[in-house]
Every structure is written in C-alpha cells, then in structure tokens.
N, C-alpha and C. Protein backbone atom coordinates (compact mmCIF):
# COMPACT_ATOMS: atom_id res chain seq x y z
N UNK A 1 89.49 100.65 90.32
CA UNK A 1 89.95 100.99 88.98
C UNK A 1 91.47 101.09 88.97
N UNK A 2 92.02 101.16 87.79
CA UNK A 2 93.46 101.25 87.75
C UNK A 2 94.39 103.03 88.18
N UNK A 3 93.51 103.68 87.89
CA UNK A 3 94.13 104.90 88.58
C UNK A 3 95.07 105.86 88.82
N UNK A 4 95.99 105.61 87.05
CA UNK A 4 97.49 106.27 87.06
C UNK A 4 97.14 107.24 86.50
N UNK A 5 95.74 107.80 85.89
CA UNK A 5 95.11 109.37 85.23
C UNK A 5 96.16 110.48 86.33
N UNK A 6 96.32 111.22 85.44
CA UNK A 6 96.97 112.38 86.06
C UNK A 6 96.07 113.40 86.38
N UNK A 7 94.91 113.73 86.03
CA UNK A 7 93.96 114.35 86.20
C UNK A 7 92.39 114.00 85.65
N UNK A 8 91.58 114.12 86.21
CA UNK A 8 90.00 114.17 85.96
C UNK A 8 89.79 115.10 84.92
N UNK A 9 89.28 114.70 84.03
CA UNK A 9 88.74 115.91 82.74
C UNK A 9 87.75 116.24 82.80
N UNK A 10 87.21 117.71 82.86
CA UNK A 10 85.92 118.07 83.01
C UNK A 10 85.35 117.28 81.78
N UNK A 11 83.72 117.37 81.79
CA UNK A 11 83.11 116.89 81.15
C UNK A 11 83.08 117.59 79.80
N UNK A 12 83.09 118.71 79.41
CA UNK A 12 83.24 119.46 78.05
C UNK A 12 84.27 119.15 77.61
N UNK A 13 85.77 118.97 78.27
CA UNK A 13 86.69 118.86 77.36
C UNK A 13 86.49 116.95 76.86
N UNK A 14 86.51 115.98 77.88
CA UNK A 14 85.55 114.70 77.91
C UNK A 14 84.91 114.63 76.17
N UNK A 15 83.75 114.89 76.52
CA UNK A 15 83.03 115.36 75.31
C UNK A 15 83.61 115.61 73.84
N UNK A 16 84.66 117.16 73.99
CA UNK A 16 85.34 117.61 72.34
C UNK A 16 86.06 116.50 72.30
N UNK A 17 87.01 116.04 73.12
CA UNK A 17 88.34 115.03 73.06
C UNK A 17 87.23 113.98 72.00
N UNK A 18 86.58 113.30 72.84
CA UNK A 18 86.00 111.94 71.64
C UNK A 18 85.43 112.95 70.65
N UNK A 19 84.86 113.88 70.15
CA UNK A 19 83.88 114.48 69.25
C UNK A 19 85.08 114.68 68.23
N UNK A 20 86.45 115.12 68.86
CA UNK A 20 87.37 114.90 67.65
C UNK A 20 87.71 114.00 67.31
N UNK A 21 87.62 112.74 68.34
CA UNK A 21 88.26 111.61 67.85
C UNK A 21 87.59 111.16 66.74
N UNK A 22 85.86 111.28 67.06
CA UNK A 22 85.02 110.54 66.11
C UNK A 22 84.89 111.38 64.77
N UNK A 23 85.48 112.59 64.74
CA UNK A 23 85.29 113.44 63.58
C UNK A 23 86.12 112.83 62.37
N UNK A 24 87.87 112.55 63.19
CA UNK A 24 88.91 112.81 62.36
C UNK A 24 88.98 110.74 62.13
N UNK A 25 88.66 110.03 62.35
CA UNK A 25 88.94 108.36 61.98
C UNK A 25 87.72 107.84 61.46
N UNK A 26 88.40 106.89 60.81
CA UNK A 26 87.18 105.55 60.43
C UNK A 26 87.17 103.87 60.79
N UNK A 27 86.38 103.61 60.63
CA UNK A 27 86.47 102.17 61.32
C UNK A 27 87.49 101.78 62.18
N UNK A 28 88.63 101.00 62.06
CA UNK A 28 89.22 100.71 63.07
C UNK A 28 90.51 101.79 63.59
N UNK A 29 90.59 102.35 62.74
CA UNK A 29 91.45 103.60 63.43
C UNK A 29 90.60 104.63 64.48
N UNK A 30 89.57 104.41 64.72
CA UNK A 30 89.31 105.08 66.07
C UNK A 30 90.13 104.80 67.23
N UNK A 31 90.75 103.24 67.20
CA UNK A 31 91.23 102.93 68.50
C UNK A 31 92.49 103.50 68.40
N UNK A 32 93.42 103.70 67.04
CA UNK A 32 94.69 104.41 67.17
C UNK A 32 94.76 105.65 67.40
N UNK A 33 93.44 106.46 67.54
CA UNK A 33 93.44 107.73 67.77
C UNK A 33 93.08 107.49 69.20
N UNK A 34 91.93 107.14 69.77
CA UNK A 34 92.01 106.69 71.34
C UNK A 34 92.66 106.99 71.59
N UNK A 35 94.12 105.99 71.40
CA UNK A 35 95.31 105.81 72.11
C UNK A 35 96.12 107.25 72.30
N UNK A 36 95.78 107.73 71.27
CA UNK A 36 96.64 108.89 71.06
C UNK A 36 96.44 110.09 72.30
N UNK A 37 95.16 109.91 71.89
CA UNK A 37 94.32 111.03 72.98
C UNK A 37 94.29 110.77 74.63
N UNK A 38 94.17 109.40 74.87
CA UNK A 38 93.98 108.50 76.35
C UNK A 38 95.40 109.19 76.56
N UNK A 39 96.59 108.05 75.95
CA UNK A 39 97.89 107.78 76.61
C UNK A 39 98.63 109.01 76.05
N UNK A 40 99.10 109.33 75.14
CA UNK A 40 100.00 110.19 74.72
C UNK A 40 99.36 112.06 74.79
N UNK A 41 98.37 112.04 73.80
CA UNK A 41 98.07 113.30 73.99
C UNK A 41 98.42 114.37 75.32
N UNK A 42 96.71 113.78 76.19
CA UNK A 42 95.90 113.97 77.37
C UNK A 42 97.00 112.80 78.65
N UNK A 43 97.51 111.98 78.34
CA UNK A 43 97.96 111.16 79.74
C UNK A 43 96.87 111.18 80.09
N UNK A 44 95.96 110.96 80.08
CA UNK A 44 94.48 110.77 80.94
C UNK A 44 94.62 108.82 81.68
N UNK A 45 95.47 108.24 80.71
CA UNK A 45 95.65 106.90 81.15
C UNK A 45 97.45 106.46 80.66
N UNK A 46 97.74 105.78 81.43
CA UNK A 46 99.10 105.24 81.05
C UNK A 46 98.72 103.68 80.14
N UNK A 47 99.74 103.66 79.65
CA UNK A 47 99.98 102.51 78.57
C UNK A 47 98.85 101.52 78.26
N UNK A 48 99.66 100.80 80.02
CA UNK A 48 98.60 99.63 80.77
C UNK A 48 97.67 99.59 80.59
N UNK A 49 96.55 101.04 81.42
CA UNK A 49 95.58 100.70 81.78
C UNK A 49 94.76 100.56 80.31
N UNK A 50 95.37 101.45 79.16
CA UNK A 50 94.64 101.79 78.10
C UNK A 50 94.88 100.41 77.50
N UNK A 51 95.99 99.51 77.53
CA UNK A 51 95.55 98.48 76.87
C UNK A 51 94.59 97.23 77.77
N UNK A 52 94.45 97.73 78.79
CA UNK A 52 93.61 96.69 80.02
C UNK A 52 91.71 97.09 79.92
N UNK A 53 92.26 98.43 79.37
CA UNK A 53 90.71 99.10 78.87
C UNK A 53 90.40 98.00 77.55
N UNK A 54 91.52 98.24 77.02
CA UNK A 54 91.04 97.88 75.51
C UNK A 54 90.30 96.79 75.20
N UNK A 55 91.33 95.47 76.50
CA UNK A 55 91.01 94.16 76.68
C UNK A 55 89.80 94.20 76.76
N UNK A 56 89.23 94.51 77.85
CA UNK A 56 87.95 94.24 78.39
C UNK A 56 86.99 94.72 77.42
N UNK A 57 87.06 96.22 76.85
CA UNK A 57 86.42 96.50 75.77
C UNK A 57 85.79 95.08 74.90
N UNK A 58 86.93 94.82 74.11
CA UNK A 58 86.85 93.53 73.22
C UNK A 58 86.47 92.36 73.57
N UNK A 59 85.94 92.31 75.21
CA UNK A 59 85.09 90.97 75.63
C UNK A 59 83.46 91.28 75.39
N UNK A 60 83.12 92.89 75.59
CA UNK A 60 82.00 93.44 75.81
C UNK A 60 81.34 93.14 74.37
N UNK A 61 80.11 93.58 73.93
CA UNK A 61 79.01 93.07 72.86
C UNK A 61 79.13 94.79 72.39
N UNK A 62 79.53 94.69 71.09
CA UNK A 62 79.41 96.29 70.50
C UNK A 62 80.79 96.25 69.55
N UNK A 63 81.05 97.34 69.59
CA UNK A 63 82.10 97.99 68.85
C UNK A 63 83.37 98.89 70.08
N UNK A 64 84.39 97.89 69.66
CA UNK A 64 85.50 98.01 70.92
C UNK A 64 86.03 99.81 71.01
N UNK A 65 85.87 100.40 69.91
CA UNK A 65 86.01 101.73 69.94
C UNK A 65 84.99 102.58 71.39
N UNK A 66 83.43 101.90 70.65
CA UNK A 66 82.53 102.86 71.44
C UNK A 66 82.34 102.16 73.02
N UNK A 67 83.14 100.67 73.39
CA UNK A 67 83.09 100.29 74.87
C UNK A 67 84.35 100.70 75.01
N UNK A 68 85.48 101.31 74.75
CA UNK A 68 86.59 101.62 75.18
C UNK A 68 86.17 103.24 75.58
N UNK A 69 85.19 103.74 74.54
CA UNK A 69 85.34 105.29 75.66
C UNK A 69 83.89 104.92 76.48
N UNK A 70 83.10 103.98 76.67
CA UNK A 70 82.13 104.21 77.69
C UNK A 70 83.25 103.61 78.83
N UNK A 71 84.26 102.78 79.14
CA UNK A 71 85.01 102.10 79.63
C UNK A 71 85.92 103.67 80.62
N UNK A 72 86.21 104.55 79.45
CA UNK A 72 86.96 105.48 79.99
C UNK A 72 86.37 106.29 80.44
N UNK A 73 85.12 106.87 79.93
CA UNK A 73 84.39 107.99 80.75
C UNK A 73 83.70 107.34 82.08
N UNK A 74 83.50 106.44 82.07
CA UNK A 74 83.03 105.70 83.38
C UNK A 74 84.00 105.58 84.62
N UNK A 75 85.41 105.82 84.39
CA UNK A 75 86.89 105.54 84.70
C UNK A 75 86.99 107.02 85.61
N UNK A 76 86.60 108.01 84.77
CA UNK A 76 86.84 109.72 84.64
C UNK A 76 85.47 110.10 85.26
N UNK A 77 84.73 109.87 85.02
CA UNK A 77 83.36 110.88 85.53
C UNK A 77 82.22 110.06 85.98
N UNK A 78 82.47 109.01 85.71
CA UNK A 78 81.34 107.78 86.02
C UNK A 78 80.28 107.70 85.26
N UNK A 79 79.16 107.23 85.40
CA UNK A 79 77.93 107.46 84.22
C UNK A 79 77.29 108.18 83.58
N UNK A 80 77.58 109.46 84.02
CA UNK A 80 77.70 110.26 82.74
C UNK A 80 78.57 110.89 81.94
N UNK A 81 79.80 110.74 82.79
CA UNK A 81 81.14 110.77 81.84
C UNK A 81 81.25 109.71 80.54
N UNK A 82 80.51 108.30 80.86
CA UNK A 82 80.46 107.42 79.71
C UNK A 82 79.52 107.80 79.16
N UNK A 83 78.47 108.27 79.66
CA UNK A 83 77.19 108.80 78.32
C UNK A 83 78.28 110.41 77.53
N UNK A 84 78.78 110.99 77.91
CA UNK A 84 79.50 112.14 77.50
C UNK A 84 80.18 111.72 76.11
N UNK A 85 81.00 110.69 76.62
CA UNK A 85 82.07 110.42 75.47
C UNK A 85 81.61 109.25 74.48
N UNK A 86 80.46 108.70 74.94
CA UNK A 86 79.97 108.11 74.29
C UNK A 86 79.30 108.70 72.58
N UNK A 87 78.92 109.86 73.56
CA UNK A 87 77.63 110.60 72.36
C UNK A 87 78.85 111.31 71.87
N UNK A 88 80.00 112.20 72.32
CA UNK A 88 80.94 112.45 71.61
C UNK A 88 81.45 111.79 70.23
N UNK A 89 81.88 110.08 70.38
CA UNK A 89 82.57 109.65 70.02
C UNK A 89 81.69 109.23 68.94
N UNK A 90 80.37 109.40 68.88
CA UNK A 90 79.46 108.68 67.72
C UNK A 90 78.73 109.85 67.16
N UNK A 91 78.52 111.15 67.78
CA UNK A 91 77.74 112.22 67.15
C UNK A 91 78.62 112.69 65.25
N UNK A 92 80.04 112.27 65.15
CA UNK A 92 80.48 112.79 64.31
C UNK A 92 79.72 112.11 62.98
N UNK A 93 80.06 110.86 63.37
CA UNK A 93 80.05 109.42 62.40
C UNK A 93 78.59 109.34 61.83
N UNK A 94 77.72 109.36 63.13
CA UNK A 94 76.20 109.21 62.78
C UNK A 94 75.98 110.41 62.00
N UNK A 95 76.12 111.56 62.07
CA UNK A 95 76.03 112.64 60.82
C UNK A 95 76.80 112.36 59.43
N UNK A 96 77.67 111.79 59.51
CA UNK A 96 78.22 111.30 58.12
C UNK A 96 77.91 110.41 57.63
N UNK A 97 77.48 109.88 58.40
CA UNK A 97 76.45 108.25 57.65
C UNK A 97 75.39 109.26 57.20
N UNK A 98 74.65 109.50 57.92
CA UNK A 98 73.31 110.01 57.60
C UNK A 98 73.10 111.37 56.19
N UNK A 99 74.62 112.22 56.07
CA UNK A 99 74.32 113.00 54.87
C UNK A 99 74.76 112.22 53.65
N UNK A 100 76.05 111.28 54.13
CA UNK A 100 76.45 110.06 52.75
C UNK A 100 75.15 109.44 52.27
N UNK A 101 74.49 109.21 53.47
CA UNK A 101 73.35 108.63 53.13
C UNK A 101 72.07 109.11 52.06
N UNK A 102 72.05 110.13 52.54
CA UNK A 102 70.93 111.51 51.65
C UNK A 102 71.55 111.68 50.34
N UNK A 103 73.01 112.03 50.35
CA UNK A 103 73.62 111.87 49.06
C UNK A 103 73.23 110.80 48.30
N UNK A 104 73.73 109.75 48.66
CA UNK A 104 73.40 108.34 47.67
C UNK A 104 72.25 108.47 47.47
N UNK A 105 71.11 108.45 48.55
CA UNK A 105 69.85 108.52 47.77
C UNK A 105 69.48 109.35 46.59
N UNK A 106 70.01 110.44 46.89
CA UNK A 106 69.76 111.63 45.77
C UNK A 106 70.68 111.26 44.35
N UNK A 107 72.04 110.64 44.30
CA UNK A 107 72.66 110.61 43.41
C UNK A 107 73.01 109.26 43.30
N UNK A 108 72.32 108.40 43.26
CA UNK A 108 72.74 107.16 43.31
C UNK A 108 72.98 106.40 41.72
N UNK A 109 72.52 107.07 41.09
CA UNK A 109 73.12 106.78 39.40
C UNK A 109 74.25 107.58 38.91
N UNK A 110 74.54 108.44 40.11
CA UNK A 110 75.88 109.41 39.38
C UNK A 110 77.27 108.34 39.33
N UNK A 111 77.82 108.33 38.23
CA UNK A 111 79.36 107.63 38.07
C UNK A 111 80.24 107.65 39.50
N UNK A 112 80.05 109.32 39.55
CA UNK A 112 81.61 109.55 40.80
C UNK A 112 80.91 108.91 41.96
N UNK A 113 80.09 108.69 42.20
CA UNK A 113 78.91 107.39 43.64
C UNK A 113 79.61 106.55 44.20
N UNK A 114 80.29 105.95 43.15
CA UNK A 114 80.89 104.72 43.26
C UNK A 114 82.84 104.84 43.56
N UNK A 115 83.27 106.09 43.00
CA UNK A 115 84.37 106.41 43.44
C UNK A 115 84.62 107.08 45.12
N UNK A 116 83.27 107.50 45.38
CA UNK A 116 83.45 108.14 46.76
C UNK A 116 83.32 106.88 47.56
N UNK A 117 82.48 106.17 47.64
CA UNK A 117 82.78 104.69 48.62
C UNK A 117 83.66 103.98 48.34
N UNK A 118 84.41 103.75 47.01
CA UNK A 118 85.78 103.17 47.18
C UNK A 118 86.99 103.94 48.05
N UNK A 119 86.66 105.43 47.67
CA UNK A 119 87.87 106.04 48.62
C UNK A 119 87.29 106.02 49.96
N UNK A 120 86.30 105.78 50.28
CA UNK A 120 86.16 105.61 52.00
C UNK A 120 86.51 104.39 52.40
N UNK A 121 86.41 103.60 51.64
CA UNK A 121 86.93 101.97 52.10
C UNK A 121 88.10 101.93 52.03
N UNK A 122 88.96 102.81 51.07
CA UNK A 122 90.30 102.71 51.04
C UNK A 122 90.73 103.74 53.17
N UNK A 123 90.25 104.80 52.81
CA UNK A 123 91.15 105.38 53.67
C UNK A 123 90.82 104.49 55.09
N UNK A 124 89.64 103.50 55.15
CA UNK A 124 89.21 102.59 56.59
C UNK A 124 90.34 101.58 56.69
N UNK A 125 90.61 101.35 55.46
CA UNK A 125 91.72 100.32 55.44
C UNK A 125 93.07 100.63 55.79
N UNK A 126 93.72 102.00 55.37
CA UNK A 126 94.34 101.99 55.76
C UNK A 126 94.74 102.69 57.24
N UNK A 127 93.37 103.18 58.10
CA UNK A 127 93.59 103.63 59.39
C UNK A 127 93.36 102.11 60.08
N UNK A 128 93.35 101.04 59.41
CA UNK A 128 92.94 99.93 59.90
C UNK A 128 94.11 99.40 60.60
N UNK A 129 95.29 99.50 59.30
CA UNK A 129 96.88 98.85 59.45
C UNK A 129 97.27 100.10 60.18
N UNK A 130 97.00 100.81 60.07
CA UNK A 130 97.55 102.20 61.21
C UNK A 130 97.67 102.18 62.93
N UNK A 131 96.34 101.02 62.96
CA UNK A 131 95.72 100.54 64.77
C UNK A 131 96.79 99.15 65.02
N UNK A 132 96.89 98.56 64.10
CA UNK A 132 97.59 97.57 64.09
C UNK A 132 99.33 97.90 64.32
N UNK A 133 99.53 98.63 63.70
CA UNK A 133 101.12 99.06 63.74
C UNK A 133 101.11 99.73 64.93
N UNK A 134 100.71 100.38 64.86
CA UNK A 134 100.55 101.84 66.37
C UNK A 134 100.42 100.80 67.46
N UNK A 135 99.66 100.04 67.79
CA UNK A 135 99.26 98.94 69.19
C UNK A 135 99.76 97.85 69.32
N UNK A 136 99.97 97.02 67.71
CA UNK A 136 100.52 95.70 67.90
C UNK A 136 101.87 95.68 68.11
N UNK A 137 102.44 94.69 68.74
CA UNK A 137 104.27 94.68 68.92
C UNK A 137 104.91 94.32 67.40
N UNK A 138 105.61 95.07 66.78
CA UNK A 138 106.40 94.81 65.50
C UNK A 138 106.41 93.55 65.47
N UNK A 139 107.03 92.66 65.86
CA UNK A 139 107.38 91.58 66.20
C UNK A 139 105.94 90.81 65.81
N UNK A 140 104.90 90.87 66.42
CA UNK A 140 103.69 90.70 66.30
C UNK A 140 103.22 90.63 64.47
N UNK A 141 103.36 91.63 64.48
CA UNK A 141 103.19 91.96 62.88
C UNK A 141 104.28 91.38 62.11
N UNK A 142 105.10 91.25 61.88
CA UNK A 142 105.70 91.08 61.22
C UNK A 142 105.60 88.98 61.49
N UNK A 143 105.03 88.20 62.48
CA UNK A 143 105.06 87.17 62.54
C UNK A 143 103.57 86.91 61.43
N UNK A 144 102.17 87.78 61.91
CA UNK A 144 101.02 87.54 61.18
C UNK A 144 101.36 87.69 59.42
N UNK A 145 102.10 88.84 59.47
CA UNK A 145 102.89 88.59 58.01
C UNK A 145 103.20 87.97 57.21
N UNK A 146 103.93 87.56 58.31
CA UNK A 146 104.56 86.03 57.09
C UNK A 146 103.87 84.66 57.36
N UNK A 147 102.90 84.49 58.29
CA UNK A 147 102.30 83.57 58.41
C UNK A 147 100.79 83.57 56.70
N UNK A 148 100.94 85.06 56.80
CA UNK A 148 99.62 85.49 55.94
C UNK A 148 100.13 85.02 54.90
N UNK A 149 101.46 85.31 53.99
CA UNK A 149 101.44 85.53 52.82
C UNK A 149 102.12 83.75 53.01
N UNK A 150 102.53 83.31 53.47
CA UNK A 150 103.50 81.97 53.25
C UNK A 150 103.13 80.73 53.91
C-alpha cells in the first residue's frame, strides 16, 4: 500500500468520520468532503495517495464515493475497516432516501413536493462543481469551460 497515513484510526472514529461525511453531502460532493476528511482534516492520507485511491476507485463497478472509502478502510483496518466506513458512509443517505421516500408517498399531490426535489437537485449540483473545483487543476477547468460553452 502507499503508506504516508500518519496514524491508524480506530474503528469508531473510522465509522463517525464517513457517518459525517455521508450525513453532511450529496451526490458528487461526497468525494470533496472525502478529501477533506482523508487529506486535510484527519491527514489519514497525503494528496497522492488520496488521488491514487480515487483513480482506482473510478476503475471499480459502483459509485466512486462508496469504493473510495471501502478503498480507505481496507488501507486503515483492512476488511472490516472497509465494511466500517462503508456502512458509515451510506447509513446517512439510505435513511434519507427512505423517509423522502415515505414523505412522497404520503404527500405526493402536495404543491411544495415538487419544490423540495428541485432544491435537492439544486444543492447536488452545486456540491457537484464544488468536487470539481476542490480536485480538478484550475487550469483543467477553466480549459473544459471554454471548450463547453465555445
């Protein structure tokens, strides 16, 4: 493994670390919070390895968020450090699907229905450009930019 962690995280803190991650982001801003928590927060990983995690993540079959922390708890505690942060990183989300869910069923002719899933698509979008700015090289962005609009 790559091996510049400054320390091993017990498994409880393991655990809250993704349980906040998965509390506080949506769709693709999980990975800008990752980052936050891996490299900057916790130092649990330097730069590199977190973007060498990331890589490989994004070859794997899933969602690069939830193979980037089985990637890291496997790194930190081994197989059940990745079952740890795994169930961390999805226990938040799967409860918010699941009461959004009960809601809509129950209120699915109410007017404001339709304003609460536009503002969740809005705020996904913009933790979206948030992963992008935070990870991609300026330079980077600012080339997809102008390739996009011109």
């Amino acid at each position: 493994m790559l091996g510049w962690a400054l320390k091993t995280p017990q498994l409880l803190d393991l655990f809250v670390q993704f349980l906040i991650v998965g509390a506080v982001s949506f769709g693709g801003g999980i990975i800008a919070y990752e980052r936050i928590l891996l490299v900057e927060k916790r130092k649990w990983l330097s730069a590199d390895e977190f973007m060498a995690y990331l890589a490989i993540s994004q070859t794997m079959p899933g969602l690069n968020s939830v193979n980037l922390a089985v990637l890291a708890g496997d790194h930190f505690r081994g197989s059940l450090g990745a079952l740890i942060a795994t169930l961390g990183l999805i226990l938040p989300g799967s409860i918010f699907v699941l009461a959004i869910g009960i809601m809509y069923v129950s209120a699915a002719d109410h007017p404001w229905m339709n304003f609460v899933l536009v503002g969740i698509a809005a705020v996904a979008t913009g933790l979206l450009a948030a992963i992008t700015y935070k990870i991609g090289d300026i330079h980077s962005l600012c080339s997809s930019l102008f390739l996009l609009f011109y």
